[in-house]
C-alpha atoms as a PDB file:
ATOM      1  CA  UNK A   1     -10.002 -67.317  39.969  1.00  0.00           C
ATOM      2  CA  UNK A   2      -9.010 -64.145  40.302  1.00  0.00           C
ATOM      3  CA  UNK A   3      -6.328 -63.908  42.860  1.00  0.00           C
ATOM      4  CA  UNK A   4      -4.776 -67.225  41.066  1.00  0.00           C
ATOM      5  CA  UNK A   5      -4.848 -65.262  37.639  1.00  0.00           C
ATOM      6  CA  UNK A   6      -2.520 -62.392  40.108  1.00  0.00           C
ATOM      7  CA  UNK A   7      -0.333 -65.144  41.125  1.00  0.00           C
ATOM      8  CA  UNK A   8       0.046 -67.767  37.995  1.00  0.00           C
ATOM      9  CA  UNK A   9       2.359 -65.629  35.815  1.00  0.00           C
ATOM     10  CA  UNK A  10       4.739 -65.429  39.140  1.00  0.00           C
ATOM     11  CA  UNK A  11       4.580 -69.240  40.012  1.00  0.00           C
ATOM     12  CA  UNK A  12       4.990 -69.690  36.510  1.00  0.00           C
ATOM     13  CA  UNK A  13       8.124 -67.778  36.344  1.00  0.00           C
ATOM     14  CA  UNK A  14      10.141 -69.231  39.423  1.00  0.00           C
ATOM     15  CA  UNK A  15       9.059 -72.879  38.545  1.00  0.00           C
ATOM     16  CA  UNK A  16      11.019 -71.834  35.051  1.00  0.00           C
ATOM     17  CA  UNK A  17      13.882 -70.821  36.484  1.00  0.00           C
ATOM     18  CA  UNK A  18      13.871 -73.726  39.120  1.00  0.00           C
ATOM     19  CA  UNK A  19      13.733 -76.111  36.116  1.00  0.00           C
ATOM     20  CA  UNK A  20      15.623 -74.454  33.934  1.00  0.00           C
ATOM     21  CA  UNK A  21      18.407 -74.264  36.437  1.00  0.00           C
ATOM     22  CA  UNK A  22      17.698 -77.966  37.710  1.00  0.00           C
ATOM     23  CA  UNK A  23      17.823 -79.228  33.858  1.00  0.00           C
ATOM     24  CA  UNK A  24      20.256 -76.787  32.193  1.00  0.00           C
ATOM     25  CA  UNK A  25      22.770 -79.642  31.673  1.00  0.00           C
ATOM     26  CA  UNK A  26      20.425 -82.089  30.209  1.00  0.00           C
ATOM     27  CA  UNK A  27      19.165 -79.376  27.817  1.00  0.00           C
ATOM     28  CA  UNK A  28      22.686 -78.563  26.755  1.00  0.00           C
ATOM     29  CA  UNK A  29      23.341 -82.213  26.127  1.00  0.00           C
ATOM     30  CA  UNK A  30      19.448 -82.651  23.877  1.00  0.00           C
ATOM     31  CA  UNK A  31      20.379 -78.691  22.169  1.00  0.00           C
ATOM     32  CA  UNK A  32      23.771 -80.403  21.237  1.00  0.00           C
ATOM     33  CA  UNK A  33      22.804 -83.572  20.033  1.00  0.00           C
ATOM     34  CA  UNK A  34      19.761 -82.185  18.344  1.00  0.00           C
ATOM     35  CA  UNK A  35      21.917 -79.910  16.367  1.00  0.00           C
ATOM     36  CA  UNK A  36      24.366 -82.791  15.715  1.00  0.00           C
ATOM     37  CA  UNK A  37      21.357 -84.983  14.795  1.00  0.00           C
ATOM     38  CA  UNK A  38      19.546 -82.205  12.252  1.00  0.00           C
ATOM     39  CA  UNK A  39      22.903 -80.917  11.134  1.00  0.00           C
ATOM     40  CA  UNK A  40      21.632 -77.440  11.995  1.00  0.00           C
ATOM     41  CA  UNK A  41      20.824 -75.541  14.815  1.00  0.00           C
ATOM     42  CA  UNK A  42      19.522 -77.550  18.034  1.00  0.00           C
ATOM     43  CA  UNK A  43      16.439 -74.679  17.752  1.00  0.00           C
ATOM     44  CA  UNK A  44      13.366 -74.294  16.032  1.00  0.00           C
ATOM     45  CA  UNK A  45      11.690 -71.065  16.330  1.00  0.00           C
ATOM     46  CA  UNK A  46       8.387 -70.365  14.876  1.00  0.00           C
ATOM     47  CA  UNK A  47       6.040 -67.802  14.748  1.00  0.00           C
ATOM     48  CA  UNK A  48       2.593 -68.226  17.012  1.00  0.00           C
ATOM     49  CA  UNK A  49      -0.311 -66.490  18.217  1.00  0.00           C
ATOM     50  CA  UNK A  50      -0.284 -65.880  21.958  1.00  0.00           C
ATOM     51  CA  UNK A  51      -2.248 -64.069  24.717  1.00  0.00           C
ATOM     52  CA  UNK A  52      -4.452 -61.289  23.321  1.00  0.00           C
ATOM     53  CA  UNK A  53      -3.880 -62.653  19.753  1.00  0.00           C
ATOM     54  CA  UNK A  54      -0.109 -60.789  19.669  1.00  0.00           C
ATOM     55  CA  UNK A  55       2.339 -63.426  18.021  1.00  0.00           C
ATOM     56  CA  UNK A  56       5.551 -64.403  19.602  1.00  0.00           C
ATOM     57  CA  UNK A  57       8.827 -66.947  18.644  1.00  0.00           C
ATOM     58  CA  UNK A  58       8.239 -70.089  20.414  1.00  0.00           C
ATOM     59  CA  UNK A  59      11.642 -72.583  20.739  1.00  0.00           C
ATOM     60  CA  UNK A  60      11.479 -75.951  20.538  1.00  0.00           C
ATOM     61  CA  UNK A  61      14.621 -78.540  20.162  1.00  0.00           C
ATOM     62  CA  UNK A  62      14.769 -79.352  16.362  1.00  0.00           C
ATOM     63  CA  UNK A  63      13.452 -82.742  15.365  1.00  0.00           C
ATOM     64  CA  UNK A  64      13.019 -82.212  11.558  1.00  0.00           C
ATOM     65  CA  UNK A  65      16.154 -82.310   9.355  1.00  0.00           C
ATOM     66  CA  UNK A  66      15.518 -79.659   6.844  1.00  0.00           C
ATOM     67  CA  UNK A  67      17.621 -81.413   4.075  1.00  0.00           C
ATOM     68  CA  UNK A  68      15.587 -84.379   4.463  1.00  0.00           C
ATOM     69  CA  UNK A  69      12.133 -82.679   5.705  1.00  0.00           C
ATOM     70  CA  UNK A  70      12.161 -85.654   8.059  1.00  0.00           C
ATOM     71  CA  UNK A  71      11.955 -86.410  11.625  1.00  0.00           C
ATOM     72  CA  UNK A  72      15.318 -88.346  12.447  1.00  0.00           C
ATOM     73  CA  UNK A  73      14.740 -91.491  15.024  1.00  0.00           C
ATOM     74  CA  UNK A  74      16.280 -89.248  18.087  1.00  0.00           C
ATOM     75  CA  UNK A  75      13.760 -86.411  17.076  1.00  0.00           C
ATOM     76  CA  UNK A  76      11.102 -88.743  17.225  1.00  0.00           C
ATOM     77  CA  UNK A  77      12.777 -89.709  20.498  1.00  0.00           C
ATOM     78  CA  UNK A  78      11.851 -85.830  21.500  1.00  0.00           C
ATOM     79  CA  UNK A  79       8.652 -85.795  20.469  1.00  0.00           C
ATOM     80  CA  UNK A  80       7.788 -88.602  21.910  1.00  0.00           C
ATOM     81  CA  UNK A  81       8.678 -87.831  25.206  1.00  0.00           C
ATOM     82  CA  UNK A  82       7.697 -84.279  24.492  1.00  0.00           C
ATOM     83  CA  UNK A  83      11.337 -83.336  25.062  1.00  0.00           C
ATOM     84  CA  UNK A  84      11.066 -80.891  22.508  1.00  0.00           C
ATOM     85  CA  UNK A  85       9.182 -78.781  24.247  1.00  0.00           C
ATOM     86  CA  UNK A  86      11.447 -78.003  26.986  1.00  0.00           C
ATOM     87  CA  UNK A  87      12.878 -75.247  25.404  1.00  0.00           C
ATOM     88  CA  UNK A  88       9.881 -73.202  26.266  1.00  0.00           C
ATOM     89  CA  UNK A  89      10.643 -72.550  29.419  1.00  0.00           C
ATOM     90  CA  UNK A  90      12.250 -69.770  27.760  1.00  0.00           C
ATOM     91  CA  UNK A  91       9.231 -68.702  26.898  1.00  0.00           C
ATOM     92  CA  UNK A  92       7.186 -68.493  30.094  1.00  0.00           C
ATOM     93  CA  UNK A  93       9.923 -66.575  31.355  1.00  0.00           C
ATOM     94  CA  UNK A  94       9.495 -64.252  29.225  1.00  0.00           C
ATOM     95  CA  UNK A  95       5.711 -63.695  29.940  1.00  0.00           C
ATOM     96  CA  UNK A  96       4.540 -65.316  26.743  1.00  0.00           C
ATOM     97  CA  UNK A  97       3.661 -68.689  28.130  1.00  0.00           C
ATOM     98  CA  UNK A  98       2.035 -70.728  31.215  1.00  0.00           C
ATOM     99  CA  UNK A  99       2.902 -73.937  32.066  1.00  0.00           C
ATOM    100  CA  UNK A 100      -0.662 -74.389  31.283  1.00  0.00           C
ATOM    101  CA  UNK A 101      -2.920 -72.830  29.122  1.00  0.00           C
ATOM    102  CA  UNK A 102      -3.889 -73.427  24.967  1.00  0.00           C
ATOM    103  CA  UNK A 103      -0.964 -74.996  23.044  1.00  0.00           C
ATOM    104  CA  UNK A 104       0.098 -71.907  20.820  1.00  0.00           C
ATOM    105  CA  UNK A 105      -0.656 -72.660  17.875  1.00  0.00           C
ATOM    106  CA  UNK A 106       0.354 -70.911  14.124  1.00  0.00           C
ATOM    107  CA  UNK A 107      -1.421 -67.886  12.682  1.00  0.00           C
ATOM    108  CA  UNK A 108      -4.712 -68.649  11.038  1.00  0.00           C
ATOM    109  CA  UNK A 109      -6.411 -70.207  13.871  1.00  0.00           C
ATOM    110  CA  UNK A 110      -6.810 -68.990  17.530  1.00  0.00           C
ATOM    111  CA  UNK A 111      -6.652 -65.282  16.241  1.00  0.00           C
ATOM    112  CA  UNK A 112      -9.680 -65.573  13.808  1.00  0.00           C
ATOM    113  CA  UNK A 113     -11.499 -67.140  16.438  1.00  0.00           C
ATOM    114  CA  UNK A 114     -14.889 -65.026  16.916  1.00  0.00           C
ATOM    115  CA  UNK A 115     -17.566 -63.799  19.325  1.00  0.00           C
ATOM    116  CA  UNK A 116     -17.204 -65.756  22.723  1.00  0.00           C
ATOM    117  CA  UNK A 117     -14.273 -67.906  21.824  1.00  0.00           C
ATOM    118  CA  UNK A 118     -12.392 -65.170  21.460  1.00  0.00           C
ATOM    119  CA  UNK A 119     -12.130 -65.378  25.228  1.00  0.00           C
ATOM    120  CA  UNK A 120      -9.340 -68.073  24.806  1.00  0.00           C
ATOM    121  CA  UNK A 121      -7.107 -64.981  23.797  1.00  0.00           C
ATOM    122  CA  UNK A 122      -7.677 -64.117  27.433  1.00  0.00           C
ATOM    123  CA  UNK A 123      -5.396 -67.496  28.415  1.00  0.00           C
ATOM    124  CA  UNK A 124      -1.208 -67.302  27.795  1.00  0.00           C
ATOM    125  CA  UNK A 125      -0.959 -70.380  25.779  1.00  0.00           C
ATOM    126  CA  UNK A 126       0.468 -73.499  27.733  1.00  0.00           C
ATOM    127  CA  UNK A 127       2.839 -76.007  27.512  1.00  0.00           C
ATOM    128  CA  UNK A 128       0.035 -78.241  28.450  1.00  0.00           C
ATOM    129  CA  UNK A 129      -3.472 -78.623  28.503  1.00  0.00           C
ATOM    130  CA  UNK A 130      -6.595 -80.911  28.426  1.00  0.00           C
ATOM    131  CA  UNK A 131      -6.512 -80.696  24.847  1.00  0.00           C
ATOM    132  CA  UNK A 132      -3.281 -81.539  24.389  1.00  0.00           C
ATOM    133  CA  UNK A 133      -3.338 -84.317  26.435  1.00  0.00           C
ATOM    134  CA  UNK A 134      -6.557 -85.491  24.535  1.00  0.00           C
ATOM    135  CA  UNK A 135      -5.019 -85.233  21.181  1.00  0.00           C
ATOM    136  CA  UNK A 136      -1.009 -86.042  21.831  1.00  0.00           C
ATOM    137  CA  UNK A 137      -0.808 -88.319  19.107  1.00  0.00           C
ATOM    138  CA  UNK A 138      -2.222 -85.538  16.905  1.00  0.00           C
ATOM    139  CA  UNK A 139       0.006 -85.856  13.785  1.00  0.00           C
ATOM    140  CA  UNK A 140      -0.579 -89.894  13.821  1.00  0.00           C
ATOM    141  CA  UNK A 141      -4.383 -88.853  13.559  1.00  0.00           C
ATOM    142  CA  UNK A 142      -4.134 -86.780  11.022  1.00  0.00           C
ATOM    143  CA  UNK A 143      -2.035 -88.724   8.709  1.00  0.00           C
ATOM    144  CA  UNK A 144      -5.014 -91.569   9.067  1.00  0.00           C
ATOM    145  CA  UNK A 145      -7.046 -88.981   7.566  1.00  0.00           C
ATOM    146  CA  UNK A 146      -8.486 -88.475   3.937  1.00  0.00           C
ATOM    147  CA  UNK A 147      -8.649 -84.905   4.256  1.00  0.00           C
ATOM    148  CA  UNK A 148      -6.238 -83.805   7.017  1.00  0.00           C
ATOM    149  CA  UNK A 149      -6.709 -79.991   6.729  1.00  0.00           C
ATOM    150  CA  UNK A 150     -10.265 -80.858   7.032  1.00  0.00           C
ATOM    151  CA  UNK A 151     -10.166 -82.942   9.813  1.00  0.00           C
ATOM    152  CA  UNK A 152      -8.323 -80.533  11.666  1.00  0.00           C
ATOM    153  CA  UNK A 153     -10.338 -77.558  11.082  1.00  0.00           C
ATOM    154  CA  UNK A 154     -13.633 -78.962  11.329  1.00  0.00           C
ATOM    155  CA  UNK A 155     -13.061 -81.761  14.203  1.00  0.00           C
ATOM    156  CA  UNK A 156      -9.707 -81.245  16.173  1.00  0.00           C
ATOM    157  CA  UNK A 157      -9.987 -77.704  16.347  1.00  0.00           C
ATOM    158  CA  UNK A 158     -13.252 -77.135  17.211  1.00  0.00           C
ATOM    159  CA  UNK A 159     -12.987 -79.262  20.255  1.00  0.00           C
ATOM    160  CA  UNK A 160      -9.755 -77.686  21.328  1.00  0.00           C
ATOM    161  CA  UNK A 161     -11.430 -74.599  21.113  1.00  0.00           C
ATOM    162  CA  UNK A 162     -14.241 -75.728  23.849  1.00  0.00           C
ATOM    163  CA  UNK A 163     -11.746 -77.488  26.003  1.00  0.00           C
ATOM    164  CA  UNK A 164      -9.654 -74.209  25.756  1.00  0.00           C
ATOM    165  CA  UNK A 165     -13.322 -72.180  26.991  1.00  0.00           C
ATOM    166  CA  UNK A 166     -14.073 -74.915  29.583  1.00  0.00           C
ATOM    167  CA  UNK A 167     -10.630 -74.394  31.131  1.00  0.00           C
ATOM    168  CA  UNK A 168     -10.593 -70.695  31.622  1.00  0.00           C
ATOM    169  CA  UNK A 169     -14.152 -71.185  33.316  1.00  0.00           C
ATOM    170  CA  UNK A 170     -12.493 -73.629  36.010  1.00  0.00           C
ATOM    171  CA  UNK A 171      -8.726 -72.311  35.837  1.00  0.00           C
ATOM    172  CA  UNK A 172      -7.198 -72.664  39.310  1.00  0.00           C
ATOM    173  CA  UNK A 173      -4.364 -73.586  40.871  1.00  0.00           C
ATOM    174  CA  UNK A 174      -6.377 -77.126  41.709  1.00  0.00           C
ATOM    175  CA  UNK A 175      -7.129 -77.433  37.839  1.00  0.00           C
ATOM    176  CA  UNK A 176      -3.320 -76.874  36.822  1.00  0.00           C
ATOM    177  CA  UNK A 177      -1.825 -79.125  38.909  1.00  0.00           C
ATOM    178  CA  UNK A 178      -4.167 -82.191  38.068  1.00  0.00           C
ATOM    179  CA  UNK A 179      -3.842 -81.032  33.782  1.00  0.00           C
ATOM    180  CA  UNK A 180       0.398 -81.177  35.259  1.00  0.00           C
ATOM    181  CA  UNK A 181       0.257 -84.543  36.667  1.00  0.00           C
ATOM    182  CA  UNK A 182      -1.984 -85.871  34.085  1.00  0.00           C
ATOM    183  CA  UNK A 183       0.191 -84.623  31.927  1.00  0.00           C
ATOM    184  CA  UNK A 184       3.481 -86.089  33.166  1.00  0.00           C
ATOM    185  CA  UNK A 185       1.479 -89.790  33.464  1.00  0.00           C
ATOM    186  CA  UNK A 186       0.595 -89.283  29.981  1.00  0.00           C
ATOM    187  CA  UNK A 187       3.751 -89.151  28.759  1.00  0.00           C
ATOM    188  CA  UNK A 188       5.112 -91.884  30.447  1.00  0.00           C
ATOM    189  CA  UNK A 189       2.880 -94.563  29.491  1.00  0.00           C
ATOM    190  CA  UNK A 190       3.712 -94.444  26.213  1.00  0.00           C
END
């Protein structure tokens, strides 16, 4: 693991700039009709808690239009598809993401994490991961629930958190390819 946490950062970089040069005019064409679609900008930046608990600005493509604090049908389209996320190749460009590793997530949660889950601060969050894969139809679940901020905190969470530990005890080049693949299958069946 050791020589692969040397290496990851750099393989992470130049697969972001292959894709990002590879897919630049399809993410002009979403970051235009996004913004078209929300009437606002194409971007959503938010704050979230990344490697060593320090916060960053991730970017997604909007899907929410904020006068109607509702997902449009082509932002469900992104979502769906997971579209949205494709803006953060930005991100692990700039060092503050992996193509996998923990889904960011907002303040409140990964950095009040304590004793040995901590060690998940260790990990640059991902753009994919077991646990995403596991729960990708995360807001459907929670909107079944009674108590949604419960459920999350005391069920979701809590098993991200293992998955999160169980991954940066087997983290290899091996490991991130199958979570990539799995990933990509994932998506598509839906």
């Amino acid at each position: 693991m050791g020589k692969y946490l040397f290496w990851k950062p750099k393989i992470d970089f130049i697969f972001a700039v292959i894709l990002l040069v590879l897919l630049f005019p399809v993410l002009l064409f979403f970051f235009i009709t996004s913004s078209m679609d929300v009437h606002s900008n194409g971007i959503f930046k938010q704050e979230r808690v990344g490697q060593f608990g320090k916060t960053f600005i991730i970017y997604k493509f909007q899907t929410i239009n904020p006068r109607e604090n509702s997902a449009s049908g082509f932002g469900r389209f992104l979502r769906k598809y997971k579209i949205d996320e494709l803006p953060q190749l930005f991100n692990i460009i700039k060092g503050e993401m992996s193509f996998v590793g923990p889904r960011p997530d907002i303040p409140g949660y990964y950095d009040t994490l304590q004793g040995e889950d901590r060690k998940i601060l260790n990990l640059k969050p991902g753009l994919t991961s077991e646990a995403s894969i596991k729960y990708r139809n995360e807001e459907e679940s929670l909107q079944q629930q009674e108590d949604s901020e419960y459920f999350n905190d005391f069920v979701l969470f809590p098993d991200k958190v293992k998955m999160n530990l169980e991954y940066l005890e087997k983290m290899s080049l091996k490991t991130d390819i199958k979570i990539i693949i799995k990933t990509i299958i994932t998506i598509f069946e839906k």
